[in-house]
ModelCIF file with pLDDT and N, C-alpha, C, O atoms, coordinates in Angstrom:
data_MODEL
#
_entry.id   MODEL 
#
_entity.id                         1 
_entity.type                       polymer 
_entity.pdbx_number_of_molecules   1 
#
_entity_poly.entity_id                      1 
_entity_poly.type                           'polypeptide(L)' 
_entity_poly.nstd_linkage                   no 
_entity_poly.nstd_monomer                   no 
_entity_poly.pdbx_seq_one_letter_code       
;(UNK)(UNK)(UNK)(UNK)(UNK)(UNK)(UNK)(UNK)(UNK)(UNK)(UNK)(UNK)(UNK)(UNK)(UNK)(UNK)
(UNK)(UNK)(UNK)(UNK)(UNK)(UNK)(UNK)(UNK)(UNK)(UNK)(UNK)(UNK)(UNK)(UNK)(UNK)(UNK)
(UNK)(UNK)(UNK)(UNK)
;
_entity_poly.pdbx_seq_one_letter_code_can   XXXXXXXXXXXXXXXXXXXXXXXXXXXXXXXXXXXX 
_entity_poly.pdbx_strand_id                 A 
#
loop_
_entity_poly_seq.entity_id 
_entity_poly_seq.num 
_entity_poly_seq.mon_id 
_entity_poly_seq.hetero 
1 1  UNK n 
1 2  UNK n 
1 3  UNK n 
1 4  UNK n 
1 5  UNK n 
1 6  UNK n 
1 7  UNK n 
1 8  UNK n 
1 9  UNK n 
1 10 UNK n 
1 11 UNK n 
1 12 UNK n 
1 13 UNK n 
1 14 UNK n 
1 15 UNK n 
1 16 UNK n 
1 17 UNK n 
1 18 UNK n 
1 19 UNK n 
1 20 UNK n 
1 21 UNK n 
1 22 UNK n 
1 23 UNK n 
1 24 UNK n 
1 25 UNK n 
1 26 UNK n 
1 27 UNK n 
1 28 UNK n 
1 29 UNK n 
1 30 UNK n 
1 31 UNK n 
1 32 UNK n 
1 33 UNK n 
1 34 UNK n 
1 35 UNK n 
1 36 UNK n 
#
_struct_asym.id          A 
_struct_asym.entity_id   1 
#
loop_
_ma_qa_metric.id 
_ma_qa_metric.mode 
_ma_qa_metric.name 
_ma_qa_metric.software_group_id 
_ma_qa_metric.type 
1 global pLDDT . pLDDT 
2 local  pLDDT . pLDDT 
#
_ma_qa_metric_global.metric_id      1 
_ma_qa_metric_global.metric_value   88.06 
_ma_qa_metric_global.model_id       1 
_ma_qa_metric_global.ordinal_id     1 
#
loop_
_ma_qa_metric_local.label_asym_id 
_ma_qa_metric_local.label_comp_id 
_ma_qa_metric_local.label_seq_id 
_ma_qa_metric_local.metric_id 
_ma_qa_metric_local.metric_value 
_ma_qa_metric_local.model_id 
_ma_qa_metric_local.ordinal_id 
A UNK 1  2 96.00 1 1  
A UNK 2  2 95.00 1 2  
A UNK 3  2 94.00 1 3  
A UNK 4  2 94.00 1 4  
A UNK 5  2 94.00 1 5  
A UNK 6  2 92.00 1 6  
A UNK 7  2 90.00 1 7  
A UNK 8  2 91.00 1 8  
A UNK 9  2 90.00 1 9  
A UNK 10 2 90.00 1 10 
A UNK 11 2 91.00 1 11 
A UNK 12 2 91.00 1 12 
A UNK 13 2 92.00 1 13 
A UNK 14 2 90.00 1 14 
A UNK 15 2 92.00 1 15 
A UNK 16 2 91.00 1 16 
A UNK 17 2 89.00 1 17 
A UNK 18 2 90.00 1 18 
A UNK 19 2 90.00 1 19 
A UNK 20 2 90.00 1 20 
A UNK 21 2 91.00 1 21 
A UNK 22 2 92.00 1 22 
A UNK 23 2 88.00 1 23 
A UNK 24 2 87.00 1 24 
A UNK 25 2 90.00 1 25 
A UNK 26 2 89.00 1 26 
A UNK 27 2 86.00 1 27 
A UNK 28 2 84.00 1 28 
A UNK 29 2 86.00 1 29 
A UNK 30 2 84.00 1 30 
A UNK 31 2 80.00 1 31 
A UNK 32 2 79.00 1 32 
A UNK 33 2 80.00 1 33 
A UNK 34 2 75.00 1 34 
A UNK 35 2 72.00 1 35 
A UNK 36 2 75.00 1 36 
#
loop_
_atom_site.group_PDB 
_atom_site.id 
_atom_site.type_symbol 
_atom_site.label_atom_id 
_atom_site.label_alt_id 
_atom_site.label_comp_id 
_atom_site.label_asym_id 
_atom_site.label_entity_id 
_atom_site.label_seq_id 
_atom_site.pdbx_PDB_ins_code 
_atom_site.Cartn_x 
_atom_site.Cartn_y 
_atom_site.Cartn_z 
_atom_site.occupancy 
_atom_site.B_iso_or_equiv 
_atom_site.pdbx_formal_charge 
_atom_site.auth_seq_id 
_atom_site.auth_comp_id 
_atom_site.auth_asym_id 
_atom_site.auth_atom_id 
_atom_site.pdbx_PDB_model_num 
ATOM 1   N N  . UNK A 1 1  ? 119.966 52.209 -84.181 1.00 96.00 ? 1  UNK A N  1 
ATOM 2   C CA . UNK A 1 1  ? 118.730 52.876 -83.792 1.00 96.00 ? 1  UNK A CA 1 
ATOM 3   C C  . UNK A 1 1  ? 118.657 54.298 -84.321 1.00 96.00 ? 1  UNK A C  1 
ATOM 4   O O  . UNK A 1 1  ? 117.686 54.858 -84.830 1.00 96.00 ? 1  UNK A O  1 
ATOM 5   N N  . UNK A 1 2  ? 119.882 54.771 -84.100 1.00 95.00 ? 2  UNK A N  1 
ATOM 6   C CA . UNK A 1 2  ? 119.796 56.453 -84.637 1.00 95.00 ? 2  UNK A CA 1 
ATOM 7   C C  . UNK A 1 2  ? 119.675 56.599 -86.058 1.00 95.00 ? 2  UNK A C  1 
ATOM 8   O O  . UNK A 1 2  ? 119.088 57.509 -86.644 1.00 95.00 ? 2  UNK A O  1 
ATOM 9   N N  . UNK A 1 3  ? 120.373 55.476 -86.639 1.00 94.00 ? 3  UNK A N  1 
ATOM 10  C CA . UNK A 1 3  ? 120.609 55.676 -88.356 1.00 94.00 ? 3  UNK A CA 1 
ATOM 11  C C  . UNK A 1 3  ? 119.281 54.813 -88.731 1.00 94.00 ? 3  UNK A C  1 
ATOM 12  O O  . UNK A 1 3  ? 119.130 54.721 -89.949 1.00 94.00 ? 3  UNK A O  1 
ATOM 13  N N  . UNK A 1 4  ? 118.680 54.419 -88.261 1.00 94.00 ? 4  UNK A N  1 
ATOM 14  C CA . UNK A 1 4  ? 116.919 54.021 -88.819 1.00 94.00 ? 4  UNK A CA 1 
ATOM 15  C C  . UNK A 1 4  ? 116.328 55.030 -88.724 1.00 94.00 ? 4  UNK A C  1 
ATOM 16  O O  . UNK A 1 4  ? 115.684 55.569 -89.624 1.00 94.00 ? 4  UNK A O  1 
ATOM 17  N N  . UNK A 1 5  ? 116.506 55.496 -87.373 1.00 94.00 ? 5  UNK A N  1 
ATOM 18  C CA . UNK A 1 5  ? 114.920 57.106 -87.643 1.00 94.00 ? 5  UNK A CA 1 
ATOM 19  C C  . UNK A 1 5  ? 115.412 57.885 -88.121 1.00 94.00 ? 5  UNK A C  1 
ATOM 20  O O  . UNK A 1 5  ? 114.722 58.905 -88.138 1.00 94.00 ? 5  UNK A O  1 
ATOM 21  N N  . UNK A 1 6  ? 116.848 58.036 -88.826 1.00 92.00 ? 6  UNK A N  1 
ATOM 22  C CA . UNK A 1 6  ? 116.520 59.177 -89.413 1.00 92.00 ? 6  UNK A CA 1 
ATOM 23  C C  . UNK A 1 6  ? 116.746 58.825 -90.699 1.00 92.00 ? 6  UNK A C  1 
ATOM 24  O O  . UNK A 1 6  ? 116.862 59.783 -91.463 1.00 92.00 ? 6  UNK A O  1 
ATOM 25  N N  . UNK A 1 7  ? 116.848 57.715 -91.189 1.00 90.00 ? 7  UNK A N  1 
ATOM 26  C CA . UNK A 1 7  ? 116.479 57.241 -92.843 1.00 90.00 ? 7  UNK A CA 1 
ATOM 27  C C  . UNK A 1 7  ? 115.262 57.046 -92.805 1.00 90.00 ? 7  UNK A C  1 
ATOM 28  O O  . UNK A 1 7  ? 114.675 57.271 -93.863 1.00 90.00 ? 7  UNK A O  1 
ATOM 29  N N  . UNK A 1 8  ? 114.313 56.506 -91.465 1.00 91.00 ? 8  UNK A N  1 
ATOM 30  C CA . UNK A 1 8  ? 112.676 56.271 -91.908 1.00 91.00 ? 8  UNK A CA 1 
ATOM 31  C C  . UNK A 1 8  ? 111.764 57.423 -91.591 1.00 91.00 ? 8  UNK A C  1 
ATOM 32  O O  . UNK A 1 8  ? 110.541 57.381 -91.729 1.00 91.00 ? 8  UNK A O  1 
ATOM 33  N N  . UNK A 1 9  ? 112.428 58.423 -91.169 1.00 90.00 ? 9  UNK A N  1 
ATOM 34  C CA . UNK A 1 9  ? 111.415 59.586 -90.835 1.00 90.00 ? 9  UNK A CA 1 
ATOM 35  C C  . UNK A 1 9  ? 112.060 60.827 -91.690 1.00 90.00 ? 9  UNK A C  1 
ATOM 36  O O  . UNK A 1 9  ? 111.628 61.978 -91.631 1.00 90.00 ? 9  UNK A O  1 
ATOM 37  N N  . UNK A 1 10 ? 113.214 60.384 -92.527 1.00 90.00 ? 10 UNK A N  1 
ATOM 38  C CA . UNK A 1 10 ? 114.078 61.167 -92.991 1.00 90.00 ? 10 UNK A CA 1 
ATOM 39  C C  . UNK A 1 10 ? 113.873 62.992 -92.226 1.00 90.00 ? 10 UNK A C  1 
ATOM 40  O O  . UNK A 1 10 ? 113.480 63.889 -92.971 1.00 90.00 ? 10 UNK A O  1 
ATOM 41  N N  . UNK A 1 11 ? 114.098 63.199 -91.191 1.00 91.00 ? 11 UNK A N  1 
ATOM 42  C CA . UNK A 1 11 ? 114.220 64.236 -91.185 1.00 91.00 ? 11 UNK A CA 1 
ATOM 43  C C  . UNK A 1 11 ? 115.572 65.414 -91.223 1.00 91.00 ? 11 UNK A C  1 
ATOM 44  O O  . UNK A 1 11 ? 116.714 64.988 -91.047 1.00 91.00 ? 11 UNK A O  1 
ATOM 45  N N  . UNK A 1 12 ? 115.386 66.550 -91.408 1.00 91.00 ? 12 UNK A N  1 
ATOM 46  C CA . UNK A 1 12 ? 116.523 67.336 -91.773 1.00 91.00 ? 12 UNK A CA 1 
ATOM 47  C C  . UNK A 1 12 ? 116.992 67.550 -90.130 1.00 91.00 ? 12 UNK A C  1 
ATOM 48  O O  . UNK A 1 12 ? 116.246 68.129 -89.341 1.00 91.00 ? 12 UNK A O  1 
ATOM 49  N N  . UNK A 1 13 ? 118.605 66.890 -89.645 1.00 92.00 ? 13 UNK A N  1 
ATOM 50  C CA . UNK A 1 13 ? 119.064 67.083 -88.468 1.00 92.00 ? 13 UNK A CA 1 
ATOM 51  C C  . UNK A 1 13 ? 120.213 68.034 -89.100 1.00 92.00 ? 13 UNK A C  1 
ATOM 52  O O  . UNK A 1 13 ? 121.341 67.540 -89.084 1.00 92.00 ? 13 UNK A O  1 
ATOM 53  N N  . UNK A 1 14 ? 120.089 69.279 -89.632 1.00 90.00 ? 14 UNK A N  1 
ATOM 54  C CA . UNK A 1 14 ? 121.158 69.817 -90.207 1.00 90.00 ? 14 UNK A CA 1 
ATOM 55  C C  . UNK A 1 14 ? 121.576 71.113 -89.130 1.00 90.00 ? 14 UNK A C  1 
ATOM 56  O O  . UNK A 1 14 ? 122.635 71.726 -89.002 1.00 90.00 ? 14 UNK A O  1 
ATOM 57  N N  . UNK A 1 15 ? 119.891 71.273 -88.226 1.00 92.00 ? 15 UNK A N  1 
ATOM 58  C CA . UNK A 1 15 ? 120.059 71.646 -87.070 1.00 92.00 ? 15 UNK A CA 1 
ATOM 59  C C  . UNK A 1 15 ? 121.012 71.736 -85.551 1.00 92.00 ? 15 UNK A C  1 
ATOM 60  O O  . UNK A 1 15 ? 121.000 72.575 -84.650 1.00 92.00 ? 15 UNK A O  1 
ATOM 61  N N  . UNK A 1 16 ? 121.801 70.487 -85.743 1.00 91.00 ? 16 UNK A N  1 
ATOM 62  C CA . UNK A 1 16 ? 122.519 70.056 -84.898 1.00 91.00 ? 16 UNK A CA 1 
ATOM 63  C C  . UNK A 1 16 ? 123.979 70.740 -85.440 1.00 91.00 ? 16 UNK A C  1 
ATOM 64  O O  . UNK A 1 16 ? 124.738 70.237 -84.612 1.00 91.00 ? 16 UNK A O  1 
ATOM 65  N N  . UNK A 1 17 ? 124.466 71.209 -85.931 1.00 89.00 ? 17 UNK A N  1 
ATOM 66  C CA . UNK A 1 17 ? 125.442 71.430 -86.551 1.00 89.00 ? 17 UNK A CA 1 
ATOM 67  C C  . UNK A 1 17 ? 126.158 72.338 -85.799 1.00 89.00 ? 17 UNK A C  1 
ATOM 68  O O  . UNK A 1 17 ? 127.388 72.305 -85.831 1.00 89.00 ? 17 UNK A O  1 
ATOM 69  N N  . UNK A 1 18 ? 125.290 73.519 -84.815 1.00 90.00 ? 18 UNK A N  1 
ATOM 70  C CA . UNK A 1 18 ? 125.720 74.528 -83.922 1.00 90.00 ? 18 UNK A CA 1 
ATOM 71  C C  . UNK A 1 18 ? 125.996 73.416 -82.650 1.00 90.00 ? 18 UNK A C  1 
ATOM 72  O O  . UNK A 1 18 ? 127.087 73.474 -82.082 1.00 90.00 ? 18 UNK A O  1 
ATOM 73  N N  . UNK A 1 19 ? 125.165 72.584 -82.291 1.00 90.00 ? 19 UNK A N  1 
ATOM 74  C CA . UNK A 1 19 ? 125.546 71.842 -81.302 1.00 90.00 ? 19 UNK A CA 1 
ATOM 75  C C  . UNK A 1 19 ? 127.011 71.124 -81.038 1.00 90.00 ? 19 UNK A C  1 
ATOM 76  O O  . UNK A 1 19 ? 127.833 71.180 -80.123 1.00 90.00 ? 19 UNK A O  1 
ATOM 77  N N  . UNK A 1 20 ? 126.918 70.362 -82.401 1.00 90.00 ? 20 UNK A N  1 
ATOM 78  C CA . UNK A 1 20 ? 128.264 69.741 -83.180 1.00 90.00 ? 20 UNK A CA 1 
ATOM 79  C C  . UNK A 1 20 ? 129.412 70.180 -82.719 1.00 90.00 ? 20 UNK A C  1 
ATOM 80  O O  . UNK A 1 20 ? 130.230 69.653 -81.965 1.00 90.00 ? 20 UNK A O  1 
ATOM 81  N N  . UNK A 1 21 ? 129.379 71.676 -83.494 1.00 91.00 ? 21 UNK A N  1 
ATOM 82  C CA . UNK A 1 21 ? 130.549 72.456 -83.079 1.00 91.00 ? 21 UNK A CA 1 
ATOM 83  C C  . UNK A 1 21 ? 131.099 73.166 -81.554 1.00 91.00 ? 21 UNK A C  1 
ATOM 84  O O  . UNK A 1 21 ? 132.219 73.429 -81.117 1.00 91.00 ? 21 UNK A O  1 
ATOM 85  N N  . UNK A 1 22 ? 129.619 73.330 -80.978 1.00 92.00 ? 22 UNK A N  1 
ATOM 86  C CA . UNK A 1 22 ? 129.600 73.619 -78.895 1.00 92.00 ? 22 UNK A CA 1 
ATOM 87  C C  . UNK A 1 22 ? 130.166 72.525 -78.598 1.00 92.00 ? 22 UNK A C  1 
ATOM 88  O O  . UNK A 1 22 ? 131.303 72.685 -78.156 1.00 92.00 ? 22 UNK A O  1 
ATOM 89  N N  . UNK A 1 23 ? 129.796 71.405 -78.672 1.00 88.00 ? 23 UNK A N  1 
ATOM 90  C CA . UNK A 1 23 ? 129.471 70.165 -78.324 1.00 88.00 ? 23 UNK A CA 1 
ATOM 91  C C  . UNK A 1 23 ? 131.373 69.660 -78.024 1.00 88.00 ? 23 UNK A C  1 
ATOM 92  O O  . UNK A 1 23 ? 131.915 69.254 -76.996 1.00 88.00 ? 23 UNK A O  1 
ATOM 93  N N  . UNK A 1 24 ? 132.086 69.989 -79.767 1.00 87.00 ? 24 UNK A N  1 
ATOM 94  C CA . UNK A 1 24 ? 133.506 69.577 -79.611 1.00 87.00 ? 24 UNK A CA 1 
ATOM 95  C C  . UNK A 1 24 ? 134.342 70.500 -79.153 1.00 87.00 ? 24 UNK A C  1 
ATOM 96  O O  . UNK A 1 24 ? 135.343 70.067 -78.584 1.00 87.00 ? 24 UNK A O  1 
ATOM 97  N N  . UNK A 1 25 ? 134.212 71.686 -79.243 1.00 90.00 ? 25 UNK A N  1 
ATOM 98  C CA . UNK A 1 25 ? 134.591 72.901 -78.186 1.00 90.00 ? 25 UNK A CA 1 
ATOM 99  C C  . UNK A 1 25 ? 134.851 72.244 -76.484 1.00 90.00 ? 25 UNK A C  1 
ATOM 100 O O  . UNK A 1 25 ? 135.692 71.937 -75.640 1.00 90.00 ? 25 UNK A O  1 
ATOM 101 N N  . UNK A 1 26 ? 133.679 72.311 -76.742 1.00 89.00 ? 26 UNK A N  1 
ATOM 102 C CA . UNK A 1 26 ? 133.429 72.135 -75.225 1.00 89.00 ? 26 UNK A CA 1 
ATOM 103 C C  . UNK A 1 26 ? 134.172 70.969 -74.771 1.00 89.00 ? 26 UNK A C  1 
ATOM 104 O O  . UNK A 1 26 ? 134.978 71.098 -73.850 1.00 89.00 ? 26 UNK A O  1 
ATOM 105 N N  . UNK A 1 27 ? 133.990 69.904 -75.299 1.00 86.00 ? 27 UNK A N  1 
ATOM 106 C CA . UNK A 1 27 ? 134.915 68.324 -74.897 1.00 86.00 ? 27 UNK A CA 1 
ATOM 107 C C  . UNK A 1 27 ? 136.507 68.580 -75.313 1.00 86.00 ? 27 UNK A C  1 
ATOM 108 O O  . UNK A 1 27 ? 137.411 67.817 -74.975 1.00 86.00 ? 27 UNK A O  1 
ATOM 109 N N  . UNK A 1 28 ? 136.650 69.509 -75.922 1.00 84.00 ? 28 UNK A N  1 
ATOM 110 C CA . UNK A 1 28 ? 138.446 69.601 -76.404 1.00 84.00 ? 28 UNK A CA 1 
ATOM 111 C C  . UNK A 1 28 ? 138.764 69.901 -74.918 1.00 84.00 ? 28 UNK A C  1 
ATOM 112 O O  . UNK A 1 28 ? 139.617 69.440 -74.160 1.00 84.00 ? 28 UNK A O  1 
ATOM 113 N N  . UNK A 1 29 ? 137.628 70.983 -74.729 1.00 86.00 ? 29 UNK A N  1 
ATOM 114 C CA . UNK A 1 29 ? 138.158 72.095 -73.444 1.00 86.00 ? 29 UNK A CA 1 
ATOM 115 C C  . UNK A 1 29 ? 138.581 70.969 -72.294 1.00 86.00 ? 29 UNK A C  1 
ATOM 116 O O  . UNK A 1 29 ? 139.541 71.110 -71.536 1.00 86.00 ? 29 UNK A O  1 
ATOM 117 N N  . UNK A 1 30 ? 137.668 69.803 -72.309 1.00 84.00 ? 30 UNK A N  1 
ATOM 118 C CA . UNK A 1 30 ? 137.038 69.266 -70.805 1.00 84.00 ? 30 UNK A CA 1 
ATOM 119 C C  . UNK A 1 30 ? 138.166 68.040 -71.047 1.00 84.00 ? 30 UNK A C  1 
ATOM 120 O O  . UNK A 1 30 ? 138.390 67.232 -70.145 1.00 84.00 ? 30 UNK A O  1 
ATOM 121 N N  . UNK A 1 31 ? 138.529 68.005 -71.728 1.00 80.00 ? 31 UNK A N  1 
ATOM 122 C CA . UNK A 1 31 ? 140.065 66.647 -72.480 1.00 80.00 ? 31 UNK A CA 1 
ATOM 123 C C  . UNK A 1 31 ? 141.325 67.264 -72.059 1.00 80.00 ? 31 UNK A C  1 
ATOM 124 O O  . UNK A 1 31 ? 142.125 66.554 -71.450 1.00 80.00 ? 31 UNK A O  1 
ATOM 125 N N  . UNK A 1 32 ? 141.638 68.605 -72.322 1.00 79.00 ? 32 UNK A N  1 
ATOM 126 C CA . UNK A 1 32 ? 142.319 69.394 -71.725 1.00 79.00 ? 32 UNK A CA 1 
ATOM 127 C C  . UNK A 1 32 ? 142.505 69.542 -70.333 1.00 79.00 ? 32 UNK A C  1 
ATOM 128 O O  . UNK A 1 32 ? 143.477 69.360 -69.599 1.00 79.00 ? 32 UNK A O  1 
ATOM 129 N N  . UNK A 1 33 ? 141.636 69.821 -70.191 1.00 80.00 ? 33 UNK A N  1 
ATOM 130 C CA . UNK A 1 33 ? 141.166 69.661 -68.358 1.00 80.00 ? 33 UNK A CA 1 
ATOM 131 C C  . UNK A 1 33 ? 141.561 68.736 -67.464 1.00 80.00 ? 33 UNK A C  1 
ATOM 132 O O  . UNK A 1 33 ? 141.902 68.835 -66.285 1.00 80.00 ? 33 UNK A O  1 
ATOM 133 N N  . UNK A 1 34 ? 141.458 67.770 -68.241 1.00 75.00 ? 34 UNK A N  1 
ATOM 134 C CA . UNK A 1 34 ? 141.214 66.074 -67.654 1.00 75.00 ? 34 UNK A CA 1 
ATOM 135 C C  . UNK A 1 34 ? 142.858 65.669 -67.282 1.00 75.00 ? 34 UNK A C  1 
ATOM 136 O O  . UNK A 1 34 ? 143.068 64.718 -66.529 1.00 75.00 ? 34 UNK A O  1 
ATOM 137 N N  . UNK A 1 35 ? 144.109 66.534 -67.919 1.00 72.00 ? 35 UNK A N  1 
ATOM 138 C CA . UNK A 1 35 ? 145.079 66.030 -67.410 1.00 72.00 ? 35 UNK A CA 1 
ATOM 139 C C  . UNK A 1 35 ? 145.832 67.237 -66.922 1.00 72.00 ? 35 UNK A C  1 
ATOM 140 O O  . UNK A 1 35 ? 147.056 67.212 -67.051 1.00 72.00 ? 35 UNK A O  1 
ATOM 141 N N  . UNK A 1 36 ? 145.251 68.316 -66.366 1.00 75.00 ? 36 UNK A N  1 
ATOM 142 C CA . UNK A 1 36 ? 145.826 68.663 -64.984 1.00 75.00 ? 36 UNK A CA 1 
ATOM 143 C C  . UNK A 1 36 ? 144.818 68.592 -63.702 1.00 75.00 ? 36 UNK A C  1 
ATOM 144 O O  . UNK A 1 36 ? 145.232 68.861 -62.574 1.00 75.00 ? 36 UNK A O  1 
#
């Protein structure tokens, strides 16, 4: 579903890239977390 709209509407998601990087920050942090 995700890899159709954005080959048929081709739009630029190059936007996400700051998210990307919050995004795995943030889950390293919360993985870390998770075993104490």
């Amino acid at each position: 579903g995700l890899s159709a709209y954005a080959i048929l509407t081709r739009k630029d998601f190059s936007f996400l890239s700051g998210f990307i990087m919050a995004g795995f920050i943030v889950l390293l942090g919360a993985v870390v977390a998770s075993f104490f």
